[in-house]
Protein backbone atom coordinates (compact mmCIF):
# COMPACT_ATOMS: atom_id res chain seq x y z
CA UNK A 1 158.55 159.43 98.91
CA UNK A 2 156.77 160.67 96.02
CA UNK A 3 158.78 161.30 92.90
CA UNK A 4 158.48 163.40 89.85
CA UNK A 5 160.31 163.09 86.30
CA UNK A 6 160.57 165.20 83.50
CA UNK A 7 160.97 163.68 80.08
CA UNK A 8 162.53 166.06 77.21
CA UNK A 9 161.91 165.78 73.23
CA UNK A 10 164.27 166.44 70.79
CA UNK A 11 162.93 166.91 67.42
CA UNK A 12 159.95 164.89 68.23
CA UNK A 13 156.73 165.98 65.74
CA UNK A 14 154.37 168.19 67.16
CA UNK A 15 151.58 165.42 66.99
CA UNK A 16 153.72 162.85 68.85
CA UNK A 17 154.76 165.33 71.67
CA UNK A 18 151.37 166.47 72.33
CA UNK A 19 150.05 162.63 72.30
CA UNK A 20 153.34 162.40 74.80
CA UNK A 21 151.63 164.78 77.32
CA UNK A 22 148.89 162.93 77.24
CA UNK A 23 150.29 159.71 77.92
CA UNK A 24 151.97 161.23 81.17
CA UNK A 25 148.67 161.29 82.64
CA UNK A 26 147.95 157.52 82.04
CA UNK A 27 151.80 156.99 83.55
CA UNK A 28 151.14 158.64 86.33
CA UNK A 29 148.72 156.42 87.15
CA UNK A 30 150.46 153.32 86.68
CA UNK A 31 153.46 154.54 88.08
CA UNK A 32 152.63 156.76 91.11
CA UNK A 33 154.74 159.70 90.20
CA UNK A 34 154.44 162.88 88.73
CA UNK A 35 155.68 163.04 84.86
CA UNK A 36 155.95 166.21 83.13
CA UNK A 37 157.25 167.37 79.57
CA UNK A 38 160.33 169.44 80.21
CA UNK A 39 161.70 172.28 77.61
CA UNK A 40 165.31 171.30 77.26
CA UNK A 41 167.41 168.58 77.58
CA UNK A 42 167.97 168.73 80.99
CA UNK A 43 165.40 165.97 81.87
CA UNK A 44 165.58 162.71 83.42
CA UNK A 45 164.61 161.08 79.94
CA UNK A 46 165.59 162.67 76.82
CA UNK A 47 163.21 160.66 73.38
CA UNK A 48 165.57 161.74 70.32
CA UNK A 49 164.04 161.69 66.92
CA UNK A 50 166.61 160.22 64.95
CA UNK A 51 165.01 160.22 61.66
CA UNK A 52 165.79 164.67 61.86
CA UNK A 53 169.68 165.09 61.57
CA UNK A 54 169.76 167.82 64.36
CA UNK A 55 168.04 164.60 66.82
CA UNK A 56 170.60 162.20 65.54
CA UNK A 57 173.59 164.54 66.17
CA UNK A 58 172.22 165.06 69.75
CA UNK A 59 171.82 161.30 70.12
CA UNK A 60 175.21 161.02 69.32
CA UNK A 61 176.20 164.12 71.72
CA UNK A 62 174.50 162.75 74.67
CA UNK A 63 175.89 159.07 74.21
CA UNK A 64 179.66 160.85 74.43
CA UNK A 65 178.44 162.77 77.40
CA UNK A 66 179.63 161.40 80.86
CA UNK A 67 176.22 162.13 82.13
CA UNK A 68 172.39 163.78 80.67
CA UNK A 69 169.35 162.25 80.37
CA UNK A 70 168.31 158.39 79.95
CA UNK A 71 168.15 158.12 76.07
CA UNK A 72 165.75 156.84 73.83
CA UNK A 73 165.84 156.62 70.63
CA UNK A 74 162.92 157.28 68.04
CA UNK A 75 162.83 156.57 64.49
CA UNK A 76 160.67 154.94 62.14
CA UNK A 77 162.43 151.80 62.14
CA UNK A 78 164.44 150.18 64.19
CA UNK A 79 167.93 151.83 63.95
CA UNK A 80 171.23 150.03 63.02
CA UNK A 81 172.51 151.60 65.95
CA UNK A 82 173.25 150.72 69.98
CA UNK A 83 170.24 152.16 71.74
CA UNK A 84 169.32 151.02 74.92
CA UNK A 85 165.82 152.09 74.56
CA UNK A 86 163.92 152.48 71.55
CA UNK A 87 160.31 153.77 70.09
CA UNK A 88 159.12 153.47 66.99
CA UNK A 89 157.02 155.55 64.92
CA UNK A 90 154.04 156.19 65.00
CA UNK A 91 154.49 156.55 68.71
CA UNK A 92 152.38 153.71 70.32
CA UNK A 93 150.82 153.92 73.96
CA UNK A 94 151.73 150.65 75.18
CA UNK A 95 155.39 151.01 73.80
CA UNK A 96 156.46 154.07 75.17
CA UNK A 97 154.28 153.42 78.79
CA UNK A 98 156.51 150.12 78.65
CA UNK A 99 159.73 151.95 77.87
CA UNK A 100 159.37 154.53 80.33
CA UNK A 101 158.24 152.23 83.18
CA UNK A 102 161.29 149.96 82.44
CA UNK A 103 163.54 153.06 82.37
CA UNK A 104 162.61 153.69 85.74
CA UNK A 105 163.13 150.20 87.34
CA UNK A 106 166.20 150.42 85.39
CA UNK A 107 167.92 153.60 87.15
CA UNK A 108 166.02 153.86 90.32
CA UNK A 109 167.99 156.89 91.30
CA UNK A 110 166.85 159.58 88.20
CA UNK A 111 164.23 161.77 89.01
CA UNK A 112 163.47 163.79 91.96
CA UNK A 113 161.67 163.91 95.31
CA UNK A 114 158.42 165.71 95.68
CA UNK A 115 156.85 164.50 99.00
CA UNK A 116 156.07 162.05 101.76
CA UNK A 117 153.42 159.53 99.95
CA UNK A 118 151.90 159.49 103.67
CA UNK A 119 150.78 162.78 104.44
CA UNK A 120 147.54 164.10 103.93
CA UNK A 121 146.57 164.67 100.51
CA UNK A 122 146.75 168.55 101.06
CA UNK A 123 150.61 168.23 103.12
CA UNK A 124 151.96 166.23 99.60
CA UNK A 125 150.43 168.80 97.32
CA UNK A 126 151.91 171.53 99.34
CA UNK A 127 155.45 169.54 99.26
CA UNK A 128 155.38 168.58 95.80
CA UNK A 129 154.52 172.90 95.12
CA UNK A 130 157.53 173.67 97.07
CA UNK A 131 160.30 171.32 95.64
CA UNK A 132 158.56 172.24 91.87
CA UNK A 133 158.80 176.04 92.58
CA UNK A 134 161.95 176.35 94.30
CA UNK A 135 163.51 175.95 90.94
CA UNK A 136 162.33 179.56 89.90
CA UNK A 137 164.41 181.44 92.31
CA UNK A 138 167.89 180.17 90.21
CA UNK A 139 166.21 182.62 87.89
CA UNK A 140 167.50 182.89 84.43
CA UNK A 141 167.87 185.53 82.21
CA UNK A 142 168.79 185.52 78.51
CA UNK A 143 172.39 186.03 77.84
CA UNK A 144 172.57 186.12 74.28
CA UNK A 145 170.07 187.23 71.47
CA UNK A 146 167.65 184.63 69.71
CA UNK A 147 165.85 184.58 66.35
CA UNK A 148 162.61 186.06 68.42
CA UNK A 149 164.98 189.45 69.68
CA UNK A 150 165.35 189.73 65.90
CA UNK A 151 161.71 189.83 64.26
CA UNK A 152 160.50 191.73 67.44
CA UNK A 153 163.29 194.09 68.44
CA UNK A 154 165.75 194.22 65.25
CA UNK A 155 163.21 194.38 62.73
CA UNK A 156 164.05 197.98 61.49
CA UNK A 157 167.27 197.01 60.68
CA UNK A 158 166.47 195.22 57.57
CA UNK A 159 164.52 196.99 54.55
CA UNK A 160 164.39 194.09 52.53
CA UNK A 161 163.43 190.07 52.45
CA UNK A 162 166.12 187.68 54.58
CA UNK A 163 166.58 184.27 54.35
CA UNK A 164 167.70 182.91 57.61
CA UNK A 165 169.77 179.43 57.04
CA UNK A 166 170.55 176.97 60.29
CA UNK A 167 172.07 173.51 59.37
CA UNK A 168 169.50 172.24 57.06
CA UNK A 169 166.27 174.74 57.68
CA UNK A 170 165.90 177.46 55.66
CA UNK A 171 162.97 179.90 55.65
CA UNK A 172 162.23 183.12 54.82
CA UNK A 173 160.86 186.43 56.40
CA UNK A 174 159.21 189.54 54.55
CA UNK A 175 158.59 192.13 57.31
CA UNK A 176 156.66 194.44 54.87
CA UNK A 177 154.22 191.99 54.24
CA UNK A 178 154.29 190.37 57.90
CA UNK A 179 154.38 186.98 56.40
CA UNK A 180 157.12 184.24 56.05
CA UNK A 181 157.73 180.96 54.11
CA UNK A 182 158.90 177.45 55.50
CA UNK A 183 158.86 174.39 54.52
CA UNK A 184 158.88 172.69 57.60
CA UNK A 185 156.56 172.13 61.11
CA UNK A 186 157.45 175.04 63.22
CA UNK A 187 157.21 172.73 66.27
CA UNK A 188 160.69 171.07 64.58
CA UNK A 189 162.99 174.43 64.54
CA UNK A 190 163.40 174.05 68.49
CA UNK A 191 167.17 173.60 67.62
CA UNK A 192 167.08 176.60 65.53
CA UNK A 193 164.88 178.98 68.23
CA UNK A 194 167.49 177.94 70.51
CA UNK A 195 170.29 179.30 69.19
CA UNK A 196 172.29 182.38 69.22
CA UNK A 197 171.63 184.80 66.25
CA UNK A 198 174.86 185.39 65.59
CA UNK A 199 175.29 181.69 64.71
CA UNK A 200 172.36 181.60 62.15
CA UNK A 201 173.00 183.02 58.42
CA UNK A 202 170.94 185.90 58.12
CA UNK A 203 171.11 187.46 54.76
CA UNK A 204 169.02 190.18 52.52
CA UNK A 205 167.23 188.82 49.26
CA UNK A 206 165.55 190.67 46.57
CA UNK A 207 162.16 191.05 45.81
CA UNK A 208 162.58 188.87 42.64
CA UNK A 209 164.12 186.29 44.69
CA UNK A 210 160.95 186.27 46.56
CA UNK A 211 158.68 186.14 44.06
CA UNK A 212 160.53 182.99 43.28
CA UNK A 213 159.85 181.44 46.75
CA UNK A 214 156.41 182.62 46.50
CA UNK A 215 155.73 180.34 44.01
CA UNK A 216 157.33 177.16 45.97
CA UNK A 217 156.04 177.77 49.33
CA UNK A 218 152.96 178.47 50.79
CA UNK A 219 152.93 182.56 53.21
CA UNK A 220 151.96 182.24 56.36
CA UNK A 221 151.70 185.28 59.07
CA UNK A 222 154.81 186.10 60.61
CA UNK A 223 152.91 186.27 64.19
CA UNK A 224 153.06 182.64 63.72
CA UNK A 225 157.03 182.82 63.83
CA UNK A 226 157.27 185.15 66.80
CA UNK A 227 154.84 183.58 68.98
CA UNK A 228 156.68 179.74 67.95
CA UNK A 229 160.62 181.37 68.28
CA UNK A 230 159.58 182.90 71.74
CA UNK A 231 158.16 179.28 73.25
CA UNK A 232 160.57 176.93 71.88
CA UNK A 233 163.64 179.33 71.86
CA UNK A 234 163.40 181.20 75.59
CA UNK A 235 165.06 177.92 77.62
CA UNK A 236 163.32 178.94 80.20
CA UNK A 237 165.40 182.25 80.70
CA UNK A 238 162.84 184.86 81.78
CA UNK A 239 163.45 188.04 79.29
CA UNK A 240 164.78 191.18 80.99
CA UNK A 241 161.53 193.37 80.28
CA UNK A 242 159.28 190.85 82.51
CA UNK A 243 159.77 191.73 86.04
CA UNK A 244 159.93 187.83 87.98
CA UNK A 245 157.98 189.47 90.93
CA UNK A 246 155.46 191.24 89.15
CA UNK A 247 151.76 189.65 88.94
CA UNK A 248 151.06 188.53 85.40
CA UNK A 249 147.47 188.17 84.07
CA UNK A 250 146.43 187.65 80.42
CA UNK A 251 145.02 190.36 78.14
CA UNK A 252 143.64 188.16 75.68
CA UNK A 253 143.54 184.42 74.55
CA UNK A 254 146.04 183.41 72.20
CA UNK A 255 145.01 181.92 69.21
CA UNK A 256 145.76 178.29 69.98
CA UNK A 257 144.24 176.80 66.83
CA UNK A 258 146.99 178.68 64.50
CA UNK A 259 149.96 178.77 67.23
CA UNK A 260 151.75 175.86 68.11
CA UNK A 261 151.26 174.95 71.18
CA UNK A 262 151.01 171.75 73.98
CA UNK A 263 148.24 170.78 76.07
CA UNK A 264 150.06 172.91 79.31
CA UNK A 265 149.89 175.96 77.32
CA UNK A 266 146.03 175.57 77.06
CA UNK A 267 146.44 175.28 80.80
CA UNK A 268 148.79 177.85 81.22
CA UNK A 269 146.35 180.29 79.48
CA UNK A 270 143.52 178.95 80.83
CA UNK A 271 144.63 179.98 84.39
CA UNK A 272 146.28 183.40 83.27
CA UNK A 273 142.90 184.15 82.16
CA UNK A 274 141.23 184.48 85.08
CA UNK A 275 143.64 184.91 87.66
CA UNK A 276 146.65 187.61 88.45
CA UNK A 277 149.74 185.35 89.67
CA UNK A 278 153.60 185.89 89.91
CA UNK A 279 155.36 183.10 88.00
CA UNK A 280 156.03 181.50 91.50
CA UNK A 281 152.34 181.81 92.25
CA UNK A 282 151.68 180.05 88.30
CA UNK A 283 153.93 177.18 89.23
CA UNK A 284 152.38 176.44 92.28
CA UNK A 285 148.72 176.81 90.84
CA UNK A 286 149.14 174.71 87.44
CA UNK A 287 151.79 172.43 89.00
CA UNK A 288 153.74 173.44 85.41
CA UNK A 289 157.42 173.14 85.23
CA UNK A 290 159.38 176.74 86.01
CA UNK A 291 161.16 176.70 82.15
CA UNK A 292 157.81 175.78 80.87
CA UNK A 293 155.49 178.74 82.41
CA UNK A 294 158.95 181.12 81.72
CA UNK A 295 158.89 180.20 77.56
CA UNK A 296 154.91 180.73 78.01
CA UNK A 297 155.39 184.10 79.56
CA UNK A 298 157.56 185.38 77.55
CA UNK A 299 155.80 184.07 74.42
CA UNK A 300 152.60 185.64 75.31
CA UNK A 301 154.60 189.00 75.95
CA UNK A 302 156.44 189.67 72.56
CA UNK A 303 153.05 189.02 71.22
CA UNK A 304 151.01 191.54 73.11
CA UNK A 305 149.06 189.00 75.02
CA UNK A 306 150.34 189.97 78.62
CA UNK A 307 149.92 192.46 81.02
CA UNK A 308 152.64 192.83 83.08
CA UNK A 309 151.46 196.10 84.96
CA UNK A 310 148.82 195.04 86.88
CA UNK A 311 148.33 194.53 90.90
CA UNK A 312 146.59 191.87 92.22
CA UNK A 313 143.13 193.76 92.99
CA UNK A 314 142.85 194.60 89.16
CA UNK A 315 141.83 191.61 88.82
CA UNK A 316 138.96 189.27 90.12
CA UNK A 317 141.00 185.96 91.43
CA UNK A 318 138.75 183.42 92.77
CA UNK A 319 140.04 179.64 94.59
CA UNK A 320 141.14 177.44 92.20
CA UNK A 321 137.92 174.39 91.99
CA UNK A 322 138.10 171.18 92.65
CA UNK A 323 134.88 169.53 91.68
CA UNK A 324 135.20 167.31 88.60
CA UNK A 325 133.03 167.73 85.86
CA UNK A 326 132.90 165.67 82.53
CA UNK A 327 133.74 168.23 79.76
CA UNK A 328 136.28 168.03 76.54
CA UNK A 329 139.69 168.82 77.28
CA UNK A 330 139.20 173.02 77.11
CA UNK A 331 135.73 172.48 79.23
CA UNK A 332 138.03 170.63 81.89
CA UNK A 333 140.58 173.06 82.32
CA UNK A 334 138.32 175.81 82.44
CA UNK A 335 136.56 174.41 85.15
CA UNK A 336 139.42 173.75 86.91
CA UNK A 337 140.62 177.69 87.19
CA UNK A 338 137.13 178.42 87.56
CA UNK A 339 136.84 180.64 83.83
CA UNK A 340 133.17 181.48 83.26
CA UNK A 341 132.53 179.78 79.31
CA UNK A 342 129.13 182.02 79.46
């Protein structure tokens, strides 16, 4: 039997996870099995950036948990703490391909089944579709409000600046403007995405107090902020204006070089695209997990990027191509889902 695992990242820096998705590939290889970034921490390997206090107090969560994800710890040293299984920065091929094939001899029993290795190459495909996609019927929907229902839905209700405190991030919104300041990587306020509004300290500043901030910290567009609080913060909970049966086909590109974003999202939009595809359909096509193509999805809606209203004759959908073809990274993927580049 085939199996496929799902490692999660906790605080991890934006370059290390999107080296991380790269690295699958090479594991796969070496391992054959299917590895996949998941969204939360409900993988079969969890890699917790100690060095950020929210990823230490995780750590530290998960180790007095009777059960979770295979831990490993990453830091830029190594820690004066018991960890099984370690990384240390800068994240190193050979290390973490070592780690996570020794993580797997280790507890033979994590990850899941995907397939008969046997079958025909088209019977194991069509196996390891099914047990990925069966996931999306336990559909979830959001049960309390996130930062992203605020600066899309509940922006009326404030006339001034905010600051918006969590733990030890603090930032900074002006909705007249559309900008906001931060002093950290957006790809590090997963924690803070996450979590319920009502938990966050959301208060009004002046316009003095702003011109203050100004001066310390560099504007940036508050698209940005909606786009990064949608992906990180959905959990894969579908949002209740997005029909799950509905075919879903992009209206535009989004801008990739300014959004944060992982090497499945340039997938995930590569495919969207061109083709018109219920998120069943998506899974099944991109062989993305569920949560993932959900955050995506809803992501690409509170920005304007999706059309939701659309029937699968609106637009042309051709097979999905197979031929290799020796092109960049974007060249690749296009190919793959069959997008014309001109």
């Amino acid at each position: 039997m085939s199996k496929l695992f799902v490692i999660s990242c906790c605080c991890v820096p934006e370059t290390d996870a999107i080296l991380l998705e790269f690295l699958l590939t090479l594991l796969e290889k070496q391992t054959s099995a299917e590895w996949q970034l998941g969204s939360d921490m409900s993988g079969d390997i969890a890699i917790y950036d100690i060095d950020e206090k929210a990823g230490l107090e995780l750590y530290q969560q998960r180790l007095a948990a009777s059960d979770g994800p295979v831990p490993v710890v990453f830091s830029t040293e190594s820690p004066k703490l018991d960890a099984e299984f370690r990384l240390v920065k800068p994240m190193r091929s050979a290390d973490f391909l070592a780690t996570a094939k020794s993580i797997i001899e280790k507890y033979p029993d994590i990850g899941r089944e995907t397939g008969a290795k046997e079958a025909s190459s088209s019977e194991t495909v069509e196996a390891a579709n099914t047990s990925i996609a069966t996931t999306v019927t336990k559909l979830k929907r959001p049960t309390v409000k996130r930062l992203y229902n605020l600066l899309t839905e509940d922006i009326e209700a404030y006339k001034n600046p905010v600051s918006i405190l969590f733990r030890e991030v603090s930032f900074y919104i002006d909705f007249s403007s559309k900008r906001f300041y931060c002093e950290h990587k957006l790809m590090l306020l997963s924690m803070l995405c996450k979590s319920d509004i009502s938990k966050l300290n959301i208060s009004e500043i002046s316009s003095y107090e702003l011109g203050k901030i100004e001066t310390q910290m560099t504007a940036r567009p508050l698209t940005e902020l909606i786009w990064c609080c949608a992906l990180l913060g959905s959990s894969g909970e579908l949002i209740d204006s997005i029909d799950e049966n509905t075919p879903l086909h992009l209206k535009r590109w989004p801008n990739l070089k300014s959004l944060v974003h992982l090497p499945r999202h340039i997938t995930l939009t590569a495919f969207l695209s061109k083709h018109t595809a219920t998120i069943d359909e998506i899974v099944k096509q991109t062989r993305v997990l569920p949560d993932n193509v959900i955050d995506f999805v809803n992501a690409c809606k509170v920005m304007g990027y999706l059309d939701d209203h659309v029937s699968l004759d609106d637009v042309e959908t051709k097979p999905v191509q197979t031929d290799k073809v020796k092109k960049g990274l974007f060249g690749k993927i296009r190919n793959k889902f069959g997008v014309k580049t001109g």
